[in-house]
PDB file of N, CA and C in Angstrom:
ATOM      1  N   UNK A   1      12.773 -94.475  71.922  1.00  0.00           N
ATOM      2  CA  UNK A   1      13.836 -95.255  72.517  1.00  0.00           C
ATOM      3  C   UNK A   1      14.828 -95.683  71.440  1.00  0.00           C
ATOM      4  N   UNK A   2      16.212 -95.515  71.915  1.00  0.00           N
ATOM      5  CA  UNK A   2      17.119 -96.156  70.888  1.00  0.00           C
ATOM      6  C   UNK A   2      17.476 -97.748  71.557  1.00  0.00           C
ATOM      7  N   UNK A   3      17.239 -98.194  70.171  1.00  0.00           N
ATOM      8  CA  UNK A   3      17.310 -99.733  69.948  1.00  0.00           C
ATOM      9  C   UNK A   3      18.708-100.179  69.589  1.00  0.00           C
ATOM     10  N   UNK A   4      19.700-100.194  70.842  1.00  0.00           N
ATOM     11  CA  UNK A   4      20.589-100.617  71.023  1.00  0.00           C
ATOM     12  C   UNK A   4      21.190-101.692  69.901  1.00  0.00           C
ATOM     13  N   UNK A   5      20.801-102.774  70.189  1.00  0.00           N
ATOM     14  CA  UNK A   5      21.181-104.173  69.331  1.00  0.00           C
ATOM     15  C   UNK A   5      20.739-103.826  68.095  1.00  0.00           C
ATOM     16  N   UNK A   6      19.836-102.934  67.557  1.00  0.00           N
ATOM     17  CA  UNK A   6      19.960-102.983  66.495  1.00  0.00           C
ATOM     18  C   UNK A   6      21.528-101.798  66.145  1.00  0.00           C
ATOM     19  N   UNK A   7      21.456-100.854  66.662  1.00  0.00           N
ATOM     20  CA  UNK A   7      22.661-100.052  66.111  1.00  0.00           C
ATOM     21  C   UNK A   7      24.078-100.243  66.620  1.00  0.00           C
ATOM     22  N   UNK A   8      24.123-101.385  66.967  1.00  0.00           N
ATOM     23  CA  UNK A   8      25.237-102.006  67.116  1.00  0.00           C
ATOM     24  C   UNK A   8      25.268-103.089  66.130  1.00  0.00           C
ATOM     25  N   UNK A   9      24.826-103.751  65.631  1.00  0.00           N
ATOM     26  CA  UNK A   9      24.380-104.942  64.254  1.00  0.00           C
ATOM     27  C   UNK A   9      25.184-103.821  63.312  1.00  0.00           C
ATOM     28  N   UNK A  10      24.529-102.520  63.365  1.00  0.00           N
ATOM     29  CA  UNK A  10      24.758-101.725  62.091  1.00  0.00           C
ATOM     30  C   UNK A  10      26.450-101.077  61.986  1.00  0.00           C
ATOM     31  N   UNK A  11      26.534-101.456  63.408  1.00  0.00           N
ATOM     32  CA  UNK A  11      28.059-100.650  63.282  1.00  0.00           C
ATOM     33  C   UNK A  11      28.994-101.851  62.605  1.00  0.00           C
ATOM     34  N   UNK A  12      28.705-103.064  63.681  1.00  0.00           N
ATOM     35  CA  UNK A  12      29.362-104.049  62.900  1.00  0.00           C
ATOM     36  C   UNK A  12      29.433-104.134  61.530  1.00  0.00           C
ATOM     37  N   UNK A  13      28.281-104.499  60.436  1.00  0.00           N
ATOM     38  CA  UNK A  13      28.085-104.405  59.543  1.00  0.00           C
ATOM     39  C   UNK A  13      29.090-103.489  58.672  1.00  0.00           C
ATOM     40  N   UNK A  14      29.029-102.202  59.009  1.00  0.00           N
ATOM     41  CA  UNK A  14      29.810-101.397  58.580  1.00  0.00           C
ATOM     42  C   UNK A  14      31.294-101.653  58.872  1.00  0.00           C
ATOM     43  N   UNK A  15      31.660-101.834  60.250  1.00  0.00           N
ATOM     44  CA  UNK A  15      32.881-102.303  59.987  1.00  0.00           C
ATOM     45  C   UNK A  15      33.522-103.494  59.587  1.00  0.00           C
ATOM     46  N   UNK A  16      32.816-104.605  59.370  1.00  0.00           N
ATOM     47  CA  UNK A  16      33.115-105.832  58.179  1.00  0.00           C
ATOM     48  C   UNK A  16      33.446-105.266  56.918  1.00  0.00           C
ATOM     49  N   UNK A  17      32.598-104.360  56.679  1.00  0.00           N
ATOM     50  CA  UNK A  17      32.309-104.005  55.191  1.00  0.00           C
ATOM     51  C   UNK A  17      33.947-103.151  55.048  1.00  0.00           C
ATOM     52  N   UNK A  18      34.008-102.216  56.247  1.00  0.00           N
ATOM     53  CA  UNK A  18      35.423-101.490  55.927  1.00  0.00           C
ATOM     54  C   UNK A  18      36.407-102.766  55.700  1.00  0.00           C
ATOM     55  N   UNK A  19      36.437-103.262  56.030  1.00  0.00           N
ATOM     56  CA  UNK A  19      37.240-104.369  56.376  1.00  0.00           C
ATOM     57  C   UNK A  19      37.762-105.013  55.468  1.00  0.00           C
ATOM     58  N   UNK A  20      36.602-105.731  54.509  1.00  0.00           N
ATOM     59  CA  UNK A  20      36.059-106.382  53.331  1.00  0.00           C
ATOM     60  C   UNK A  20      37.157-105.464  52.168  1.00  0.00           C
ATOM     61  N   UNK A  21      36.622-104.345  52.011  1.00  0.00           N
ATOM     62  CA  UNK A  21      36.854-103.425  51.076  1.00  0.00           C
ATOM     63  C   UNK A  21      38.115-103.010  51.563  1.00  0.00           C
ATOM     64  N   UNK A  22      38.965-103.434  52.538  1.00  0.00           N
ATOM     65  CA  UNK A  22      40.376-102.770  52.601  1.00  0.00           C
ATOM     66  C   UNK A  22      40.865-104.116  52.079  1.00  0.00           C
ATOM     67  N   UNK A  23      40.418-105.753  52.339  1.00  0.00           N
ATOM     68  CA  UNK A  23      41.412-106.568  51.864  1.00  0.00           C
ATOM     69  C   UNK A  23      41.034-106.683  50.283  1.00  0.00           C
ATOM     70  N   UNK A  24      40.409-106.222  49.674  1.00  0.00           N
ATOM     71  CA  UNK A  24      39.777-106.493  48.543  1.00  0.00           C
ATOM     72  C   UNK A  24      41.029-105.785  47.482  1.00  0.00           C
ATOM     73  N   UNK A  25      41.169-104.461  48.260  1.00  0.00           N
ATOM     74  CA  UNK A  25      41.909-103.223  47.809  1.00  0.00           C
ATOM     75  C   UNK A  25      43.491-103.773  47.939  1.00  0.00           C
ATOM     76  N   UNK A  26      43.193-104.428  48.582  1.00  0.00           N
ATOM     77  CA  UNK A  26      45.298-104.842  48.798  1.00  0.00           C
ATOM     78  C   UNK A  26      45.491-105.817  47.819  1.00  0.00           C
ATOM     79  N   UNK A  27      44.465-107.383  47.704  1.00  0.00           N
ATOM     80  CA  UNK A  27      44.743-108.050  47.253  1.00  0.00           C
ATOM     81  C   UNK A  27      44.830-107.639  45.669  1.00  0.00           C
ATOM     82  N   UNK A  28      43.463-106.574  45.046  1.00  0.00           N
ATOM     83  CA  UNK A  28      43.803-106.457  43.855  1.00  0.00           C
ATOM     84  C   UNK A  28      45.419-105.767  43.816  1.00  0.00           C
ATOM     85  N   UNK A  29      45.952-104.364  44.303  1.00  0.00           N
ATOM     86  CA  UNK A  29      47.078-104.199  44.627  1.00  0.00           C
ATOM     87  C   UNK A  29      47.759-105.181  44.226  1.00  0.00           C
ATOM     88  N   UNK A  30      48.082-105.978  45.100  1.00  0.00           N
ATOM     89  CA  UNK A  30      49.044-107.151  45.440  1.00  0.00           C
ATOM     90  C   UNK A  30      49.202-108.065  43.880  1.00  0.00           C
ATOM     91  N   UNK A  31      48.137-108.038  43.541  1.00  0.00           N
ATOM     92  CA  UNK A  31      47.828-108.737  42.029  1.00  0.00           C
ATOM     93  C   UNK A  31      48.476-108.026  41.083  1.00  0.00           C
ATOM     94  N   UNK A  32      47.903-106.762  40.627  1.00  0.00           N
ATOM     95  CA  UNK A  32      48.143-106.235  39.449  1.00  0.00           C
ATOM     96  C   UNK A  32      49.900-105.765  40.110  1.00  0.00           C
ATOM     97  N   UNK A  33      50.722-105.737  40.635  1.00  0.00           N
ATOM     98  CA  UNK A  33      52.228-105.656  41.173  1.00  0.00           C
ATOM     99  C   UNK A  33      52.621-107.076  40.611  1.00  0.00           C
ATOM    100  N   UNK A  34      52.300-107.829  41.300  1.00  0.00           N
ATOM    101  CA  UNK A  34      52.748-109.495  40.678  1.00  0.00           C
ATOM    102  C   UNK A  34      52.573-109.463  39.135  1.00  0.00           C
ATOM    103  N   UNK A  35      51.676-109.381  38.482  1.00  0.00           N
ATOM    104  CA  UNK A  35      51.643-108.901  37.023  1.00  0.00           C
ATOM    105  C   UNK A  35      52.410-108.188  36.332  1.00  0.00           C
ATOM    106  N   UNK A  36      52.610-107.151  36.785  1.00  0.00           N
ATOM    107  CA  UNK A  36      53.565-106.356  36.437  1.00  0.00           C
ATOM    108  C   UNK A  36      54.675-107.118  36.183  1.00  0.00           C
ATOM    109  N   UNK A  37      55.351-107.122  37.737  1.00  0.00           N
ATOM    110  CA  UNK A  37      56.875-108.215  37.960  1.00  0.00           C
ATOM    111  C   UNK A  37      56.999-109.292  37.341  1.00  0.00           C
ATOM    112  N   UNK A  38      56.023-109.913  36.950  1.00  0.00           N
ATOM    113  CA  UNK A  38      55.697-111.051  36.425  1.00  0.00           C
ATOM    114  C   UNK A  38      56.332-110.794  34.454  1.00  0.00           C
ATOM    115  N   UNK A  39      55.384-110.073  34.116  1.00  0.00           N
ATOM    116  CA  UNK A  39      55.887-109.500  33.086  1.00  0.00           C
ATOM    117  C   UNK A  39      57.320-108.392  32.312  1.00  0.00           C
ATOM    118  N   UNK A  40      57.860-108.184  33.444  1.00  0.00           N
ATOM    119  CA  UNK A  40      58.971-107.336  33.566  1.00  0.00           C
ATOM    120  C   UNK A  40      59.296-106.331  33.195  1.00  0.00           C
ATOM    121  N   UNK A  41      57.775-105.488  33.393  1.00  0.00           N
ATOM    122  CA  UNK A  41      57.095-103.964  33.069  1.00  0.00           C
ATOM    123  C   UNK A  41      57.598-103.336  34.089  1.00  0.00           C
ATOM    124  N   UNK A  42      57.438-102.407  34.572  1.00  0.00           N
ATOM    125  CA  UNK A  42      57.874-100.911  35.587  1.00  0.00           C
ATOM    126  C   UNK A  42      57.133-101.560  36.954  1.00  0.00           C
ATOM    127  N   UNK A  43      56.883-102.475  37.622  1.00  0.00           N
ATOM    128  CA  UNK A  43      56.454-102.583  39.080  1.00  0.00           C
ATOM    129  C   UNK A  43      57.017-101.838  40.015  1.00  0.00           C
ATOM    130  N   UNK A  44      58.851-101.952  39.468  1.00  0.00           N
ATOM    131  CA  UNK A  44      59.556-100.909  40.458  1.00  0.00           C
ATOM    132  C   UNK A  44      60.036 -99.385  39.874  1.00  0.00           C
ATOM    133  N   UNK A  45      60.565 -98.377  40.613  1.00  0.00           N
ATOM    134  CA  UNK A  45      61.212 -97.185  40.267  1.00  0.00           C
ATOM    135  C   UNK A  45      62.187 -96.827  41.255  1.00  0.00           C
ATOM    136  N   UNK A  46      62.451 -96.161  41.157  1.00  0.00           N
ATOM    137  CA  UNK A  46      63.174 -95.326  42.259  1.00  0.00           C
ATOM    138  C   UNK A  46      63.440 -93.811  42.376  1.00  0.00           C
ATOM    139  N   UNK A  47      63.370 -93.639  43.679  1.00  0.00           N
ATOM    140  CA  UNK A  47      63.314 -91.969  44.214  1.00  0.00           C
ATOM    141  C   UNK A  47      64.496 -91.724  44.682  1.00  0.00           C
ATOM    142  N   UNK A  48      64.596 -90.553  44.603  1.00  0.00           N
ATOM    143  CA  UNK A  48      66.129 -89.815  45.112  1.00  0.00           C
ATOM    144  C   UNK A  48      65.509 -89.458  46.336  1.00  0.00           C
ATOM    145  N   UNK A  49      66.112 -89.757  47.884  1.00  0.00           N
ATOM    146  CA  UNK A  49      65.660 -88.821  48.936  1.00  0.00           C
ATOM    147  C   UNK A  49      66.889 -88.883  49.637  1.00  0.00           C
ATOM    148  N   UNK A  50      66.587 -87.214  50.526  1.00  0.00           N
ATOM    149  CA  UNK A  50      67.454 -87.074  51.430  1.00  0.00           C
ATOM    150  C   UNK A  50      67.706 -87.683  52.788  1.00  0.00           C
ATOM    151  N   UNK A  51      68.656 -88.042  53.496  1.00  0.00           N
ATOM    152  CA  UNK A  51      68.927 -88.852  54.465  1.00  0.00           C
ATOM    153  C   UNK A  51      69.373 -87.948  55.708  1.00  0.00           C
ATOM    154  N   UNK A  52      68.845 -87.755  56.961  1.00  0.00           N
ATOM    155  CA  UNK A  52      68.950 -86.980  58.100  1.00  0.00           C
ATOM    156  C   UNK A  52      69.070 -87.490  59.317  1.00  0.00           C
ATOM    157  N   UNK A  53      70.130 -87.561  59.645  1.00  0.00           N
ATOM    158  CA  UNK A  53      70.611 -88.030  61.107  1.00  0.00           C
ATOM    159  C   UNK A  53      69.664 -87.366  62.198  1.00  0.00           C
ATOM    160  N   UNK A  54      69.087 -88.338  63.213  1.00  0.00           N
ATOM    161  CA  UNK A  54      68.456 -87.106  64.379  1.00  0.00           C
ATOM    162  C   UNK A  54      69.735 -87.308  65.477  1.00  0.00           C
ATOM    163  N   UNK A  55      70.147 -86.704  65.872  1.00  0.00           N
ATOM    164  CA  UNK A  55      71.514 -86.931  67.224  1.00  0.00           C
ATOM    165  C   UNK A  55      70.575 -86.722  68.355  1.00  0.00           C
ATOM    166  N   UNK A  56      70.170 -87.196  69.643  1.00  0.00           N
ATOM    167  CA  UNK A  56      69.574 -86.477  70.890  1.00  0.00           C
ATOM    168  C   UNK A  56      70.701 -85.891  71.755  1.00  0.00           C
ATOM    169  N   UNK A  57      69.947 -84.922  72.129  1.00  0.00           N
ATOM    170  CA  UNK A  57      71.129 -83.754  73.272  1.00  0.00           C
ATOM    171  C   UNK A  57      69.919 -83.977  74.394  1.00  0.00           C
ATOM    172  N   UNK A  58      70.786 -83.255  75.313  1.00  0.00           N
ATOM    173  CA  UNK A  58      70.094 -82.852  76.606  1.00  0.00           C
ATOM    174  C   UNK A  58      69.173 -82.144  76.720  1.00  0.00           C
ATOM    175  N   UNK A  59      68.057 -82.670  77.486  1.00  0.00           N
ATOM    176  CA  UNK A  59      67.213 -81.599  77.702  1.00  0.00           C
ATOM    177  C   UNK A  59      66.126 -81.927  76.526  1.00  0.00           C
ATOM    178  N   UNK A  60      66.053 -83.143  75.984  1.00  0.00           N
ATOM    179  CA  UNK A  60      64.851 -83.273  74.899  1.00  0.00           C
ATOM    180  C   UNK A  60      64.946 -82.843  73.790  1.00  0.00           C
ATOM    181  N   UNK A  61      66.437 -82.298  73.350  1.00  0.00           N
ATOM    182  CA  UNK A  61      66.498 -81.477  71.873  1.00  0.00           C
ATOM    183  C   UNK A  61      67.272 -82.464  71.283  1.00  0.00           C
ATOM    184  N   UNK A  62      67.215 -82.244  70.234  1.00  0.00           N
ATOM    185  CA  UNK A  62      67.682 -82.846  68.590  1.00  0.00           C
ATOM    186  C   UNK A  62      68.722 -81.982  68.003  1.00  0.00           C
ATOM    187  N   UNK A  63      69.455 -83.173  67.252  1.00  0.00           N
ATOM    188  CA  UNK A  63      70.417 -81.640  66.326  1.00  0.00           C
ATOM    189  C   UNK A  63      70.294 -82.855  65.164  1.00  0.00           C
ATOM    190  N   UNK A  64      70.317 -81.906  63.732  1.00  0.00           N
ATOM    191  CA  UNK A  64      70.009 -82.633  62.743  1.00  0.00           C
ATOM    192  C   UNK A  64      71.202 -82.495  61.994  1.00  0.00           C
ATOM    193  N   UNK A  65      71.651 -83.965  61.037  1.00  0.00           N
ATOM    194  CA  UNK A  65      72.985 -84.278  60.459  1.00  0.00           C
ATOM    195  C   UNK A  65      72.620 -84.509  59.176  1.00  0.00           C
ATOM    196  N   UNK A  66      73.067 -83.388  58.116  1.00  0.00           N
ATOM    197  CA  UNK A  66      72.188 -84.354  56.649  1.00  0.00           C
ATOM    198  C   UNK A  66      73.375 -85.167  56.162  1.00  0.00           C
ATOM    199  N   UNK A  67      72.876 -86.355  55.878  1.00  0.00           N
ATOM    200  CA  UNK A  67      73.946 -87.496  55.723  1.00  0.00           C
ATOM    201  C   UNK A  67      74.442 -87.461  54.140  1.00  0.00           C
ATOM    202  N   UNK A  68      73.424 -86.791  53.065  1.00  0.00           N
ATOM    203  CA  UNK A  68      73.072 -86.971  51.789  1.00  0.00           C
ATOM    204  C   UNK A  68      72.613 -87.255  51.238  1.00  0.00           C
ATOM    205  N   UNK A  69      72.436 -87.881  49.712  1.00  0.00           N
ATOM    206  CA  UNK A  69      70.946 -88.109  49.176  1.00  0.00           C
ATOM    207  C   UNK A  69      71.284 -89.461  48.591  1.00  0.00           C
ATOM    208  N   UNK A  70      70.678 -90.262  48.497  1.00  0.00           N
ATOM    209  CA  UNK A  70      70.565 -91.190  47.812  1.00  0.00           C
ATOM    210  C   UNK A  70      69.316 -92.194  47.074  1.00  0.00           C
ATOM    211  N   UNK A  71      69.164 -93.389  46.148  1.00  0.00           N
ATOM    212  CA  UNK A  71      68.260 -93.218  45.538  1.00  0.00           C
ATOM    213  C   UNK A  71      67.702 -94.479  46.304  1.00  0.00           C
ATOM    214  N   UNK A  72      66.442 -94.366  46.111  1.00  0.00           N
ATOM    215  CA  UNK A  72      66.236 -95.500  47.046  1.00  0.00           C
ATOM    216  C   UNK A  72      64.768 -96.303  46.078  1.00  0.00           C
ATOM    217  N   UNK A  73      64.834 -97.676  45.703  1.00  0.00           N
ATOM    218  CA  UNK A  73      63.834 -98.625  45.169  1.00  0.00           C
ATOM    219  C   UNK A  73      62.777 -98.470  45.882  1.00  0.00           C
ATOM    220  N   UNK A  74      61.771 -98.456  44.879  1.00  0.00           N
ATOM    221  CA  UNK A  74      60.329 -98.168  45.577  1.00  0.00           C
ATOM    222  C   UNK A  74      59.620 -98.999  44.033  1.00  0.00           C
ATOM    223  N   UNK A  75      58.171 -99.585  45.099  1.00  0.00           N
ATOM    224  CA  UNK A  75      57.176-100.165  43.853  1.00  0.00           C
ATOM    225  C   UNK A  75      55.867 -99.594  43.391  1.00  0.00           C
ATOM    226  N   UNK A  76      56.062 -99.624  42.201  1.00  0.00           N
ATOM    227  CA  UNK A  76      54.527 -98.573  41.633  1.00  0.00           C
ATOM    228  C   UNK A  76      53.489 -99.410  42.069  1.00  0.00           C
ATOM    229  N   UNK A  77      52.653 -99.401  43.385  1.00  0.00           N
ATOM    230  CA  UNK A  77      51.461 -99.601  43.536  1.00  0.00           C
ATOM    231  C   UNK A  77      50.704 -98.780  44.554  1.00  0.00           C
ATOM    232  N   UNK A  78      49.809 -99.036  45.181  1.00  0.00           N
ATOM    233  CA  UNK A  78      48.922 -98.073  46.215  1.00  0.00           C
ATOM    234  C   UNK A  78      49.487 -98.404  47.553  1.00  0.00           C
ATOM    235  N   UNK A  79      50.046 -99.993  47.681  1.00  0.00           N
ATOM    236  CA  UNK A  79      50.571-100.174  49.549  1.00  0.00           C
ATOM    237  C   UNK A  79      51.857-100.642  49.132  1.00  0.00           C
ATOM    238  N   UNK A  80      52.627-100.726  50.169  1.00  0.00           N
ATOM    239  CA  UNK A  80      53.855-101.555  50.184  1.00  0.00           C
ATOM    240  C   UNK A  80      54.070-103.074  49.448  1.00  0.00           C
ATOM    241  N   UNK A  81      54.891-103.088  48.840  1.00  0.00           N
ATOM    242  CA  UNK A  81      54.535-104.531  47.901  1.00  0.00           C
ATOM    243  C   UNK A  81      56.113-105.249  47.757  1.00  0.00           C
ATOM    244  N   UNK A  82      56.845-106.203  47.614  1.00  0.00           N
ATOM    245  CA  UNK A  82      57.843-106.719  47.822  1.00  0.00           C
ATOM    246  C   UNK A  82      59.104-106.042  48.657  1.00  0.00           C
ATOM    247  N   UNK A  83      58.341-105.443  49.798  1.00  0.00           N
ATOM    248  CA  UNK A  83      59.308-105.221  51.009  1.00  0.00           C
ATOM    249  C   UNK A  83      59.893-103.432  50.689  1.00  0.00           C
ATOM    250  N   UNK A  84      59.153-102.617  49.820  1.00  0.00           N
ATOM    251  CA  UNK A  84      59.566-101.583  49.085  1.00  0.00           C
ATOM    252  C   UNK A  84      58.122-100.370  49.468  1.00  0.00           C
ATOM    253  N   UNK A  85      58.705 -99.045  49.941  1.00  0.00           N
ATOM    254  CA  UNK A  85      57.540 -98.273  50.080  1.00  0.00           C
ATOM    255  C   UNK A  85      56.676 -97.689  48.744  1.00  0.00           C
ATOM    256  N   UNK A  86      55.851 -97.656  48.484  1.00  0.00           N
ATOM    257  CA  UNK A  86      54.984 -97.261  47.051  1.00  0.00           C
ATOM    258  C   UNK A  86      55.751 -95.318  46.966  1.00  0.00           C
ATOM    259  N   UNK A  87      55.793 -95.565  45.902  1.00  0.00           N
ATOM    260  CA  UNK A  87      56.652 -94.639  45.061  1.00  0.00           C
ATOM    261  C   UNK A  87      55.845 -93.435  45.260  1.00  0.00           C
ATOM    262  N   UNK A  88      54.612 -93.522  45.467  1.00  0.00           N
ATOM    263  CA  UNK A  88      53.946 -91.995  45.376  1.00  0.00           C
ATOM    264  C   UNK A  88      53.937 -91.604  46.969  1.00  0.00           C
ATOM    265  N   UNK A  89      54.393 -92.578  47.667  1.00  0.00           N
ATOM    266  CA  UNK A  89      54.867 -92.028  49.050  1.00  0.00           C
ATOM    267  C   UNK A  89      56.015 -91.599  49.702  1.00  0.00           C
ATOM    268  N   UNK A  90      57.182 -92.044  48.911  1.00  0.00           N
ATOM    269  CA  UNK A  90      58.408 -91.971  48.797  1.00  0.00           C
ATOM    270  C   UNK A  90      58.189 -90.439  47.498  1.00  0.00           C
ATOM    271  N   UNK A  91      57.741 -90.415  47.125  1.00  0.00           N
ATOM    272  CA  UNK A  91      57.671 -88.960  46.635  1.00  0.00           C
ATOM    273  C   UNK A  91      57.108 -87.731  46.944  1.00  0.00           C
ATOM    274  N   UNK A  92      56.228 -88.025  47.894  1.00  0.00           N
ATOM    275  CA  UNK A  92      55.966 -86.696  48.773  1.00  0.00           C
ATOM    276  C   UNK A  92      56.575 -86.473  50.141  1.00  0.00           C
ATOM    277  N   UNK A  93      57.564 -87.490  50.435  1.00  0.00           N
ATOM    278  CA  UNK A  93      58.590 -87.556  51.712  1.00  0.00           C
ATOM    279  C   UNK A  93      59.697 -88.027  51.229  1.00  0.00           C
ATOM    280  N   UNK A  94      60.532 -86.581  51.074  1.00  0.00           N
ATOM    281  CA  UNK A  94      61.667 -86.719  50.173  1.00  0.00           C
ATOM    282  C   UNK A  94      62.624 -86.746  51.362  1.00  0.00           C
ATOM    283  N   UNK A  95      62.343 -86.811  52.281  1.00  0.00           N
ATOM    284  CA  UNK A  95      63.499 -86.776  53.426  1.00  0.00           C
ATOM    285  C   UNK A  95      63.422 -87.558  54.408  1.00  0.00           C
ATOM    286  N   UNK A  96      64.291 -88.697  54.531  1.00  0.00           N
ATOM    287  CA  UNK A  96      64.262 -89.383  55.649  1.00  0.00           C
ATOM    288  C   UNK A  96      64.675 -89.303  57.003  1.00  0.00           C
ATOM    289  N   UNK A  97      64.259 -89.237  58.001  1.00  0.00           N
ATOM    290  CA  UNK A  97      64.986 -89.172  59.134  1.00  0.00           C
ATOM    291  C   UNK A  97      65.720 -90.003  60.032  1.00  0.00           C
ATOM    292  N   UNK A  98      66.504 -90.521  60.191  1.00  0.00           N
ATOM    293  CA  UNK A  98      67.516 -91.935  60.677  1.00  0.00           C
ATOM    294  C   UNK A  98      67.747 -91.066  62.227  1.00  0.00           C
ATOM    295  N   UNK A  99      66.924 -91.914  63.584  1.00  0.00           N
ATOM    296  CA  UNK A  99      67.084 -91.794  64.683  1.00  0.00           C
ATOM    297  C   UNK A  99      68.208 -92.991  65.079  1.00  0.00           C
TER     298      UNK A  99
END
C-alpha cells in the first residue's frame, strides 16, 4: 500500500527546500550586486541589441519593422537587480521585440 501522508510530507518537504534554495540564491545575488554598486566596481554593463517592431495585420499575421540597435544597461548578476535585465541574458537575446 502507498502511504499517502507520508508522500505528500515528502513532496512538501521538497518543495520548501526548492523554495528555501531559490530565496537563498537571490538574496546572495542581491548582496554581492549591492557590493559591487556599493564599491563602484562593474555591477553594471551594457549590451548592444536590436529593436523590432511587431505591426498586427489581418488574419493573425505580423509584419516585422527593425527600428535599430541600440545599447541598452544591464547588471552583472544571475537575476534582475536594480530594475535592469542580467547581462548574460541580454546577451543571448540580442533582439528585442516591441508589440
Amino acid at each position: 500500500m502507498i502511504d499517502w501522508q507520508r508522500l505528500q510530507r515528502i513532496a512538501i518537504r521538497v518543495c520548501l527546500g526548492a523554495l528555501v534554495l531559490a530565496l537563498l540564491a537571490w538574496t546572495g545575488d542581491w548582496a554581492m550586486w549591492r557590493l559591487h554598486h556599493a564599491q563602484g566596481s562593474s555591477a553594471t554593463a551594457s549590451v548592444a541589441v536590436t529593436r523590432m517592431v511587431v505591426a498586427p495585420l489581418k488574419g493573425n499575421r505580423e509584419e516585422y519593422y527593425m527600428d535599430g540597435t541600440e545599447t541598452v544597461a544591464c547588471s552583472r548578476s544571475l537575476f534582475p537587480q536594480g530594475g535592469m535585465e542580467p547581462c548574460w541574458w541580454l546577451e543571448r537575446h540580442r533582439v528585442i521585440f516591441v508589440r
